[in-house]
Protein backbone atom coordinates (compact mmCIF):
# COMPACT_ATOMS: atom_id res chain seq x y z
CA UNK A 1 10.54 -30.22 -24.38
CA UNK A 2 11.84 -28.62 -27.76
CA UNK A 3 8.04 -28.58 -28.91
CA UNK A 4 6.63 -27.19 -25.99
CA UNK A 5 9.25 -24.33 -25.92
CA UNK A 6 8.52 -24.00 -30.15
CA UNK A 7 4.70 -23.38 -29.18
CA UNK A 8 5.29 -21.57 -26.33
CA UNK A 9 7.23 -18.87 -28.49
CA UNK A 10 4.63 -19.10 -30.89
CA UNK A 11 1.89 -18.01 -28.39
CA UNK A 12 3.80 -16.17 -25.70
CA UNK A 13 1.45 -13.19 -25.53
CA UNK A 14 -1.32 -15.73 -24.95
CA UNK A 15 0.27 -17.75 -22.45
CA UNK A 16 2.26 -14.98 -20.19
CA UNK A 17 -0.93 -12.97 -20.02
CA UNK A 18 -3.29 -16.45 -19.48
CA UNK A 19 -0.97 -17.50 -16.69
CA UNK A 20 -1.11 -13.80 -15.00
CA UNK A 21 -4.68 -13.98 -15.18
CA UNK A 22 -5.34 -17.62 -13.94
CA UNK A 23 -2.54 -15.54 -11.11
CA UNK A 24 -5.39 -12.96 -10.36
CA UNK A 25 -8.37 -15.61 -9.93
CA UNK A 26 -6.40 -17.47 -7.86
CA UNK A 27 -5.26 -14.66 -5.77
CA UNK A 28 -9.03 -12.75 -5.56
CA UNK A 29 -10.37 -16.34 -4.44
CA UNK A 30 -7.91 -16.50 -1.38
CA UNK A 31 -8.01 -20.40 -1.01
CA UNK A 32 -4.23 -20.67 -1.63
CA UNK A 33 -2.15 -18.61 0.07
CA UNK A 34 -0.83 -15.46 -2.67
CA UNK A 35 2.82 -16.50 -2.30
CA UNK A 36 2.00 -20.04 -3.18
CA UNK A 37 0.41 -18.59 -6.40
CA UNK A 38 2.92 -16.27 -7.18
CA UNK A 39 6.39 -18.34 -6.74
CA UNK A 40 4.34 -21.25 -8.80
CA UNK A 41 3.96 -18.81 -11.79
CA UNK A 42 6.95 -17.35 -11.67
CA UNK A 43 7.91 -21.10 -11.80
CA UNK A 44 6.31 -22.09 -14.45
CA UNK A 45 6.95 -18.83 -16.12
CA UNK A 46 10.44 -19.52 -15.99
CA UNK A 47 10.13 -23.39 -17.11
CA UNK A 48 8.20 -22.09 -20.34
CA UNK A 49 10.99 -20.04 -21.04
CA UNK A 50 9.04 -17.15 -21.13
CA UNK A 51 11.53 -15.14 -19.26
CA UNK A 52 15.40 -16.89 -19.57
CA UNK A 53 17.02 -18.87 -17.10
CA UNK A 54 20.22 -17.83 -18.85
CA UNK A 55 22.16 -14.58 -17.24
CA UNK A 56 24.54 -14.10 -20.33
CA UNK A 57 23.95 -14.70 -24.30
CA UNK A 58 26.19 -14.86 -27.21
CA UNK A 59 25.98 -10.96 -27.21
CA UNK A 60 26.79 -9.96 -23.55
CA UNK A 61 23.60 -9.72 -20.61
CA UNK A 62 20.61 -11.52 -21.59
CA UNK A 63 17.55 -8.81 -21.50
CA UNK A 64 14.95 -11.14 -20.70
CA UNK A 65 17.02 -13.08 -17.63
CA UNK A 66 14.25 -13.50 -15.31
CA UNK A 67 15.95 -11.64 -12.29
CA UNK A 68 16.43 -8.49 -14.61
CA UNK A 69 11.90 -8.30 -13.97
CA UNK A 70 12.77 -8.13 -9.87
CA UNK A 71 12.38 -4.78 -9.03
CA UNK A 72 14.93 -4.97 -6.22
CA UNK A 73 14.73 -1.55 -5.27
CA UNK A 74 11.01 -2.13 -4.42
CA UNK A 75 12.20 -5.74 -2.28
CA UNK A 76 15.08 -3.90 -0.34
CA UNK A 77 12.85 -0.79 0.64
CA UNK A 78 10.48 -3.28 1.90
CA UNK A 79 12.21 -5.50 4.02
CA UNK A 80 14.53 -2.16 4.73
CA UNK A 81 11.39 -0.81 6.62
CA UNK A 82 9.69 -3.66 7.97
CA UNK A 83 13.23 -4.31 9.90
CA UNK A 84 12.87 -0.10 11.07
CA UNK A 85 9.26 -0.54 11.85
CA UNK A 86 9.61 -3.69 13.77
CA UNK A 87 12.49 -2.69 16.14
CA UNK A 88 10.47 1.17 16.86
CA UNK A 89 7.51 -0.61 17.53
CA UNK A 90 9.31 -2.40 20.35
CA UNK A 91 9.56 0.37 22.12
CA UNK A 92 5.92 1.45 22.49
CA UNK A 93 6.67 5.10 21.56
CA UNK A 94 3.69 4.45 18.67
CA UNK A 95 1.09 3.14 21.25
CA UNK A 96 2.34 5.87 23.60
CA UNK A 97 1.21 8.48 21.34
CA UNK A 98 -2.19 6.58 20.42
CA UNK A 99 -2.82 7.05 24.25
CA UNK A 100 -2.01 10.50 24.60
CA UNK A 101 -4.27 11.62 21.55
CA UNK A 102 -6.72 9.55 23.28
CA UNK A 103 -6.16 11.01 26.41
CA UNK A 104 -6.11 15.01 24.83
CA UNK A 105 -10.68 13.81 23.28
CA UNK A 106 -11.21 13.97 26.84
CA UNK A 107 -12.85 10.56 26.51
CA UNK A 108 -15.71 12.15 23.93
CA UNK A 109 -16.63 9.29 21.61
CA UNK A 110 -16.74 11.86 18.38
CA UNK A 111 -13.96 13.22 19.34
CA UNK A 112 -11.84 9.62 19.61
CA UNK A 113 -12.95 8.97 16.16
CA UNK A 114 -11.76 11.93 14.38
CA UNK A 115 -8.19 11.62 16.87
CA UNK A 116 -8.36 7.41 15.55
CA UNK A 117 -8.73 8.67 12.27
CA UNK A 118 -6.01 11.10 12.03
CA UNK A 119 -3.66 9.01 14.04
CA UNK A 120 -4.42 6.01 11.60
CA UNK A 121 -3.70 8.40 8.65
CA UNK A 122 -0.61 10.31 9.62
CA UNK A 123 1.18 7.08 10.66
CA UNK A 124 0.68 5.05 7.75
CA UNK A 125 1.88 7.32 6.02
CA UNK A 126 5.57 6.55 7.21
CA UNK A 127 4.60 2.88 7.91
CA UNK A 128 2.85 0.29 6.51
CA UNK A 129 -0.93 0.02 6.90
CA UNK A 130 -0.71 -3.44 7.70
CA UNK A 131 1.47 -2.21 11.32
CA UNK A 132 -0.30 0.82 11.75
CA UNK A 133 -3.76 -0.91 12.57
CA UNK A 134 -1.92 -3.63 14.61
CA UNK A 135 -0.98 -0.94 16.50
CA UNK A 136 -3.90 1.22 16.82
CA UNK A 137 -6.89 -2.20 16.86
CA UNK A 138 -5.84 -3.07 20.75
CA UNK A 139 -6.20 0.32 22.08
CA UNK A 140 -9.59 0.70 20.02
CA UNK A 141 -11.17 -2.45 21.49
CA UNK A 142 -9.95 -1.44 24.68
CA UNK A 143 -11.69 2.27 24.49
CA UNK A 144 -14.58 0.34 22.98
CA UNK A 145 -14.99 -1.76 26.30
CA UNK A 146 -14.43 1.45 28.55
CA UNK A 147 -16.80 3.32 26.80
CA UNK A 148 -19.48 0.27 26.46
CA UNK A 149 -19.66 1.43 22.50
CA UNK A 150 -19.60 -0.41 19.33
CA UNK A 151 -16.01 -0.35 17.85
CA UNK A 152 -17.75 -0.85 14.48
CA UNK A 153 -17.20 3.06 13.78
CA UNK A 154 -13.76 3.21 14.96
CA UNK A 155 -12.86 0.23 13.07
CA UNK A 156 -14.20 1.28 9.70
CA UNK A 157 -12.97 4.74 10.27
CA UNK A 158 -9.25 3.02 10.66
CA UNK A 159 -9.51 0.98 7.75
CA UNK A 160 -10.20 3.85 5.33
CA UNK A 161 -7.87 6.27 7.40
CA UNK A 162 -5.28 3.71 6.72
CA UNK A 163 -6.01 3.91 2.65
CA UNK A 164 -5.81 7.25 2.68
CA UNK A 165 -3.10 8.45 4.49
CA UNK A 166 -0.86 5.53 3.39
CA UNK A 167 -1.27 7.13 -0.27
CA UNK A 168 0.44 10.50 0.77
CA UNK A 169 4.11 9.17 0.37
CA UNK A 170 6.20 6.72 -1.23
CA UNK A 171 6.37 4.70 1.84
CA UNK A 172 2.58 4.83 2.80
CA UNK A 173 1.35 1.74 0.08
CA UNK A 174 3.60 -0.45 -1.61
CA UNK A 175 1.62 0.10 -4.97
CA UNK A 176 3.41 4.00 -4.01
CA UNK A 177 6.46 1.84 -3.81
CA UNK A 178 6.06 0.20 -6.89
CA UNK A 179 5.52 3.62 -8.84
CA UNK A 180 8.29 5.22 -7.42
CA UNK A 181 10.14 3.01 -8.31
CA UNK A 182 9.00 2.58 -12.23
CA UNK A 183 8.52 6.23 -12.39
CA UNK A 184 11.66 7.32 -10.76
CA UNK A 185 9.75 9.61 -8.46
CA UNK A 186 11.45 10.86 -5.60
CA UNK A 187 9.61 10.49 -1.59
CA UNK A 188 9.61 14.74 -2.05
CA UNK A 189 7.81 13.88 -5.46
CA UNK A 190 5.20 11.89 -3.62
CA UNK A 191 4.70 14.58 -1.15
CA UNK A 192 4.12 17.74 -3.26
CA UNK A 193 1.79 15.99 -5.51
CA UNK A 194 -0.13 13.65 -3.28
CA UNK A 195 -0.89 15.92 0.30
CA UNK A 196 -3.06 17.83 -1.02
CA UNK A 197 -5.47 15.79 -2.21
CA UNK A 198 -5.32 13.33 0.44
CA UNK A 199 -5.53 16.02 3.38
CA UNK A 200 -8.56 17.22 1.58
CA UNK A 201 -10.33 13.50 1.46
CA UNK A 202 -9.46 12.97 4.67
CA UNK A 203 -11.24 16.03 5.89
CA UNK A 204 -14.28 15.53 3.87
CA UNK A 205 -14.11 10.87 5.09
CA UNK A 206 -14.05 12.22 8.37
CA UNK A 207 -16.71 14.50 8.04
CA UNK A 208 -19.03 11.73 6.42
CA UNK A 209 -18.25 9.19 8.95
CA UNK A 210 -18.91 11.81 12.11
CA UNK A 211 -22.06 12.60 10.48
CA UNK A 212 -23.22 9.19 9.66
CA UNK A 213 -21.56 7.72 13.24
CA UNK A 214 -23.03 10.57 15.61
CA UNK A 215 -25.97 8.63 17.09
CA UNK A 216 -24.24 5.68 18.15
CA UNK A 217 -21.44 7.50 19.63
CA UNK A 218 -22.79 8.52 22.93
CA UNK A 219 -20.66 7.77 26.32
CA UNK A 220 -21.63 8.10 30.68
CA UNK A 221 -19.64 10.76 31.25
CA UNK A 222 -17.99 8.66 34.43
CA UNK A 223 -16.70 5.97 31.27
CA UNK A 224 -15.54 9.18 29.01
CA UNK A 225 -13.33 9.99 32.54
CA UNK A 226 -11.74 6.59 32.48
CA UNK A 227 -10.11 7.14 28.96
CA UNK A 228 -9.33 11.06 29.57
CA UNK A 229 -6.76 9.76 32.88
CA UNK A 230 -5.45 6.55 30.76
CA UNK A 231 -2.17 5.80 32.39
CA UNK A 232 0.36 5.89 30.13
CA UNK A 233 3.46 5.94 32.16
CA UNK A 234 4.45 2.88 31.59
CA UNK A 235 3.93 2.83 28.31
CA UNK A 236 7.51 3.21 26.75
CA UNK A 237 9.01 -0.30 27.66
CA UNK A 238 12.62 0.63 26.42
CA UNK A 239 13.57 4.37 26.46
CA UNK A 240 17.45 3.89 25.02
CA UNK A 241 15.11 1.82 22.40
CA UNK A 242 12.76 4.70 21.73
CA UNK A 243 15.88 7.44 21.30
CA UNK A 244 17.42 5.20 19.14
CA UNK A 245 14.90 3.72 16.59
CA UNK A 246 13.31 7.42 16.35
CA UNK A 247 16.76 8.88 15.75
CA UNK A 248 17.21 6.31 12.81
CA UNK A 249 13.29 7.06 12.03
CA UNK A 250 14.04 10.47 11.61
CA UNK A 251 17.67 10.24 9.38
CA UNK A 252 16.06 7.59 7.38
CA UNK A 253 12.84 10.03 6.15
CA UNK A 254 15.36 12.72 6.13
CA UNK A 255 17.46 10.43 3.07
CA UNK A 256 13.61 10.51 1.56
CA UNK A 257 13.77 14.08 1.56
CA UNK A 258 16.85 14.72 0.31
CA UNK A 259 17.16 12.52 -2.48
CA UNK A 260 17.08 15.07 -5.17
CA UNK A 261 20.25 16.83 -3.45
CA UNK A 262 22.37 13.63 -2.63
CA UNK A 263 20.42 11.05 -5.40
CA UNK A 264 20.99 8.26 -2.31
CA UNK A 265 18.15 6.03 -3.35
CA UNK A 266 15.31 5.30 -1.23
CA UNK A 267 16.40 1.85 -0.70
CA UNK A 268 19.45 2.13 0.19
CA UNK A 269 18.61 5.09 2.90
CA UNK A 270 16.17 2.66 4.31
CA UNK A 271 19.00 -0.02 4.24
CA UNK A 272 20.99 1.25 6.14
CA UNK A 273 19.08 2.55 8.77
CA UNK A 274 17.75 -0.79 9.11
CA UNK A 275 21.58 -1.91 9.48
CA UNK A 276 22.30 0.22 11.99
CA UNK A 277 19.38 -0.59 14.35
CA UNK A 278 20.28 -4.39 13.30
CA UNK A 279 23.60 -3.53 15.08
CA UNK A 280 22.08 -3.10 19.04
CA UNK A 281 19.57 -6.17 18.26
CA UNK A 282 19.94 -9.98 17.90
CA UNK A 283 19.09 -10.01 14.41
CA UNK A 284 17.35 -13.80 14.02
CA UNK A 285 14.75 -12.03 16.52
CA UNK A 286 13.83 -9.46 14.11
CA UNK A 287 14.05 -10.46 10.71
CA UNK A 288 11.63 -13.63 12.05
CA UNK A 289 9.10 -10.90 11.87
CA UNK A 290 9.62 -9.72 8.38
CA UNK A 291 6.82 -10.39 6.70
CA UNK A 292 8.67 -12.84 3.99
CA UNK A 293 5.22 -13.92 2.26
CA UNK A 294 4.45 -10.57 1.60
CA UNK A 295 8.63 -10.10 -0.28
CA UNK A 296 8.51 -13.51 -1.61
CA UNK A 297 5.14 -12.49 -3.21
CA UNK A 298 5.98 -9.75 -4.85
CA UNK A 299 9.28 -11.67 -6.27
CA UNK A 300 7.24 -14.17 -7.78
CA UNK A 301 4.60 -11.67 -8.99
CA UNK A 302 7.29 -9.43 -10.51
CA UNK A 303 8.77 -12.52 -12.91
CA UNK A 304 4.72 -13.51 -13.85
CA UNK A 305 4.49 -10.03 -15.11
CA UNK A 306 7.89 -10.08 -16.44
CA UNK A 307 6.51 -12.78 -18.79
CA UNK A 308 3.99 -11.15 -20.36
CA UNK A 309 6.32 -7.61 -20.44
CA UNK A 310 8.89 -10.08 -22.72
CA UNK A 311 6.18 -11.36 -24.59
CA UNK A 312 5.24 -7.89 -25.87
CA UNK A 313 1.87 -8.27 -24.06
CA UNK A 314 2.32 -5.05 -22.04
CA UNK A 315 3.17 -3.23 -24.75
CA UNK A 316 0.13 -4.51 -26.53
CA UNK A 317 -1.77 -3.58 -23.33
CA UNK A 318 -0.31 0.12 -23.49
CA UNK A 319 -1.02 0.54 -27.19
CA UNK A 320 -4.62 -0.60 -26.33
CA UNK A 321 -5.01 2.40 -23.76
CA UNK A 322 -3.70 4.48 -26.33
CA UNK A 323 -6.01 3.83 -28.85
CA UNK A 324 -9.02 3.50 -26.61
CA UNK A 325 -8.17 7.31 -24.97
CA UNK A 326 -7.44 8.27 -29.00
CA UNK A 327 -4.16 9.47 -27.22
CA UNK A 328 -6.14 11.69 -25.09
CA UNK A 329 -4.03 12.59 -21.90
CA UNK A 330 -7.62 13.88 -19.97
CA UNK A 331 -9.44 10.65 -21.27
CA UNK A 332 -6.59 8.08 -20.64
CA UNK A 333 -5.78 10.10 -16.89
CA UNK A 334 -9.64 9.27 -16.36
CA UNK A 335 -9.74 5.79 -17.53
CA UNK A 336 -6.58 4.69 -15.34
CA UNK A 337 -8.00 6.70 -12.15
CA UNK A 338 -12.04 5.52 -11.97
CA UNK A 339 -10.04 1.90 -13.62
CA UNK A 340 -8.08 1.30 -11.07
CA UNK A 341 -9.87 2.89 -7.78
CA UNK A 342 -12.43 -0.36 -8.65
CA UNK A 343 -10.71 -2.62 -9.70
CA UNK A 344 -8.47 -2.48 -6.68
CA UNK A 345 -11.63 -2.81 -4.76
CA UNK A 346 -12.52 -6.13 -5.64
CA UNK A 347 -8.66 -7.63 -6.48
CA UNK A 348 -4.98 -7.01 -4.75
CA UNK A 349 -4.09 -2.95 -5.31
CA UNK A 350 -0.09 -4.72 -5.49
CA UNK A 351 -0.60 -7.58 -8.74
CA UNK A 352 -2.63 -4.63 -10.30
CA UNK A 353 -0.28 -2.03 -9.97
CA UNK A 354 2.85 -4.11 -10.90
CA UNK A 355 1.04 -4.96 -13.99
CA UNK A 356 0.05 -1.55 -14.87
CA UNK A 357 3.21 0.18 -13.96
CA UNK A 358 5.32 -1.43 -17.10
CA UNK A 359 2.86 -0.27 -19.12
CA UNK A 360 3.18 3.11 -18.31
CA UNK A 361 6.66 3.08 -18.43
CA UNK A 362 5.64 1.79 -22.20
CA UNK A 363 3.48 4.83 -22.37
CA UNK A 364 5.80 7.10 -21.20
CA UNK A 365 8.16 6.11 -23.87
CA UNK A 366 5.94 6.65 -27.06
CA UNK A 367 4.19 9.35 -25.24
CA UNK A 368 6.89 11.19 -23.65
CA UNK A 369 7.19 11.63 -19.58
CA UNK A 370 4.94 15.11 -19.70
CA UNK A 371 2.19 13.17 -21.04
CA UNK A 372 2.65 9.96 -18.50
CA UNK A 373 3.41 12.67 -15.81
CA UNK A 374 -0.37 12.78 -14.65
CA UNK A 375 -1.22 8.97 -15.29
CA UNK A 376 1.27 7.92 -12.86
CA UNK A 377 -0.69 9.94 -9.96
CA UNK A 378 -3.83 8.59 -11.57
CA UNK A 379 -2.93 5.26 -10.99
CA UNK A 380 -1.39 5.77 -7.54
CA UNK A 381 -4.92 7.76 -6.13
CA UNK A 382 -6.70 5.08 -7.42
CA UNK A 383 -5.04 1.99 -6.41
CA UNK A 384 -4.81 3.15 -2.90
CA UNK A 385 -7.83 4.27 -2.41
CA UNK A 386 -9.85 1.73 -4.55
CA UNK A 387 -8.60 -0.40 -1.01
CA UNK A 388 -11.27 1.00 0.71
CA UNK A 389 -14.46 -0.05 -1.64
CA UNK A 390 -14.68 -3.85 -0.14
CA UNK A 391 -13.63 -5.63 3.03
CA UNK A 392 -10.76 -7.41 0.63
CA UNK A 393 -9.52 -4.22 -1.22
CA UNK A 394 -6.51 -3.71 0.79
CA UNK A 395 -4.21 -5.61 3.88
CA UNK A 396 -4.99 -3.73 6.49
CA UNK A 397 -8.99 -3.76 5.99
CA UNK A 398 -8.62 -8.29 6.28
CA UNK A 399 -6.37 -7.66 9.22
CA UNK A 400 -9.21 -5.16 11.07
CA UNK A 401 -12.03 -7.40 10.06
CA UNK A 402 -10.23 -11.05 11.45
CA UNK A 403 -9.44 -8.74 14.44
CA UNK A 404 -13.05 -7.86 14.79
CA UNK A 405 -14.69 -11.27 13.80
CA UNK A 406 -12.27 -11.99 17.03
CA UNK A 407 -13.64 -10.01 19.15
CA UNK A 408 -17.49 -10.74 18.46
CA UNK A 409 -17.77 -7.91 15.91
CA UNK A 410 -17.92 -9.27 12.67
CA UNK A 411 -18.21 -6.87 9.70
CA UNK A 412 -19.81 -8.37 6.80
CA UNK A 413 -18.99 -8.35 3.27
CA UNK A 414 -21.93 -6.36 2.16
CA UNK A 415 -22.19 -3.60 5.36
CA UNK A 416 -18.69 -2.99 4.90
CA UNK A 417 -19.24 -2.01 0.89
CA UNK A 418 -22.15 -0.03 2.11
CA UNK A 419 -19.49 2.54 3.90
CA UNK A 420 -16.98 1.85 0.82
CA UNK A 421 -18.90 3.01 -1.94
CA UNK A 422 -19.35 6.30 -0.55
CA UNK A 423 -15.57 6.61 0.73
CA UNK A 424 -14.81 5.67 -2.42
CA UNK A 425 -16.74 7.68 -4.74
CA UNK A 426 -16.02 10.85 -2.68
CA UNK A 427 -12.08 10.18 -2.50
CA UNK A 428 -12.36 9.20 -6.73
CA UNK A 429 -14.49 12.72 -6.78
CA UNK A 430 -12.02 14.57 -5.14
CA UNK A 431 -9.52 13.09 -7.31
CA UNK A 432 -10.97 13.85 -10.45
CA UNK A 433 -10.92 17.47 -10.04
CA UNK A 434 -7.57 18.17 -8.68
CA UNK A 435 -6.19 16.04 -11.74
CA UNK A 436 -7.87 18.58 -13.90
CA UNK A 437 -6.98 21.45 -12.22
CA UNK A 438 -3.53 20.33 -11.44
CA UNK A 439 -2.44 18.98 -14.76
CA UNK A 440 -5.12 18.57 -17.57
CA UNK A 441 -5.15 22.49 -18.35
């Protein structure tokens, strides 16, 4: 064992970054489930003694103990919201407002798209994508049947809604999450910098999408009466349920807000707002719902990338940017924007941000925090909405098409990229100039 720990130290760079990227094949080929892959390399990360299973050292804390790479703060917001999310949703206050949107087109198939799309968008914002399509896929299939239309439009027009809007705010994307959390940017941060931008893609998606859609959105006008008198009375299944989880809602993104006057972390807000609603629920019902794969994969994919940060292979990553960009902030803002908006197209946006986010931190430190300033928000446009170039880019667009396949609408690899191209080049577009305008002058 003393000879395979001697070689390993002699070629940690090599092996940390080998096993992170034998991590990513494994992950972009979905034949093992992603927190199989990433507990096993965090494993055998730890067994290599890449990171140490030691807490203390001769000298006090041991740097490279492998739970210092958990970003908790990322873990606890998580499970902090899917707890708050979970218990709302109970309710049906979220499907109750789908309907009345719905109700408010009128039943006018253009009309339901654009009110689908902006629905989509606004709520994942302040959930997860993942739970905001769940929500919003029934009631489209439903309309879809009423209306004897294709969902197809609707569906794609939720997926990238969901991309979109869930890169507005800390909350919206756990790769947000993840660079909040590096960064130490505030939710307030997130929403000065990142609204703009994201209303105006929004506008111009939805635009594109009416434009392209228009033809096969066409309704009897006896079908378009059905969905303009839905009955949504009985929507709201627990109204002392609904007061309570939106109160909580509302004094949890109010912590968000405030943060730069009380410095409560986001975590913690979201902690115990989950606690409280934990206290009027059984709480073996709810956290049975947390989605643990999704916590226990980030965990594991936190110590992988932990091995290569001790190794020095980040750093050796960072310096790489550096010298590539000639320490150009415009050309390195660039690279890491059009970088990452593909390459989160075609692998997980959350093992590519948590590697790139230590290396910005690396950045920042050699650089200073004005010139990192702008490559954070590079990396956070892109990795969000790089989701919505393939059918695998992001969560929520596997969940809409295993929904669809479902349902007898299938959406294939190759007419779903055919829509995701142009999202994506006009939302990296869109991008690129409010970076330079913003901050490159």
């Amino acid at each position: 064992m003393e000879m395979i720990h001697a070689f390993v130290s002699a070629h940690n760079v090599l092996i940390s970054a080998g096993l992170l990227i034998l991590a990513y094949i494994f992950i972009a080929a979905e034949k093992i489930p992603k927190v199989t892959i990433a507990l096993l390399g965090a494993g055998i990360t730890i067994l290599l003694g890449l990171v140490s299973q030691e807490k203390f050292i001769t000298d006090g804390l041991n740097p490279h103990y492998f739970i210092n790479f958990v970003d908790f703060n990322v873990v606890f917001l998580l499970v902090s919201m899917m707890i708050i999310v979970n218990i709302s949703t109970r309710s049906g206050v979220f499907t109750w407002i789908a309907n009345e949107l719905l109700r408010m087109t009128k039943g006018h198939p253009i009309k339901i798209l654009v009110a689908l799309g902006l629905f989509t968008a606004v709520t994942s914002a302040f959930l997860d994508n993942v739970t905001t399509v769940i929500l919003v896929l029934p009631i489209t299939f439903a309309i879809a049947r009423k209306l004897e239309i294709d969902p197809l439009p609707y569906l794609l027009t939720e997926i990238f809604s969901s991309n979109i809007g869930g890169t507005a705010t800390l909350i919206g994307d756990p790769p947000n999450i993840i660079i909040g959390s590096a960064a130490g940017f505030s939710f307030m941060d997130f929403i000065w910098n990142m609204t703009l931008p994201v209303a105006l893609i929004m506008v111009l998606v939805l635009t594109l999408l009416t434009l392209i859609f228009k033809k096969k959105l066409h309704a009897d006008s006896d079908k378009m009466a059905e969905v303009a008198n839905l009955d949504n009375s009985k929507t709201i299944t627990d109204k002392n349920l609904m007061i309570r989880s939106l109160l909580v809602l509302g004094l949890v993104i109010l912590g968000f807000v405030t943060h730069d006057i009380t410095h409560i972390q986001t975590c913690i807000a979201a902690m115990l707002g989950a606690s409280v609603l934990l206290l009027f629920e059984k709480p073996s019902d709810i956290l049975r719902d947390v989605e643990w794969n999704t916590i226990f994969f980030f965990i594991g994919l936190f110590i992988i990338i932990g091995g290569v940060e001790a190794s020095g292979g980040i750093k050796l990553m960072a310096e790489w940017i550096l010298n590539v960009t000639q320490g150009s902030q415009e050309a390195a803002s660039m690279l890491i924007l059009w970088a990452s908006g593909f390459i989160s197209g075609v692998i997980d946006n959350i093992p590519y941000t948590a590697t790139m986010a230590p290396m910005l931190s690396i950045i920042a430190k050699s650089m200073g925090a004005d010139y990192t300033f702008p490559l954070w928000w590079c990396l956070s446009l892109g990795a969000c909405l790089g989701g919505n170039l393939t059918i695998i880019g992001a969560a929520a667009n596997v969940i809409v098409s295993e929904n669809a396949a479902a349902e007898g609408h299938p959406i294939t690899f190759m007419r779903f990229l055919k829509y995701g191209i142009a999202v994506v080049a006009i939302s990296l577009a869109v991008c690129t100039a409010y970076i330079k305008l913003m901050y490159l002058n």
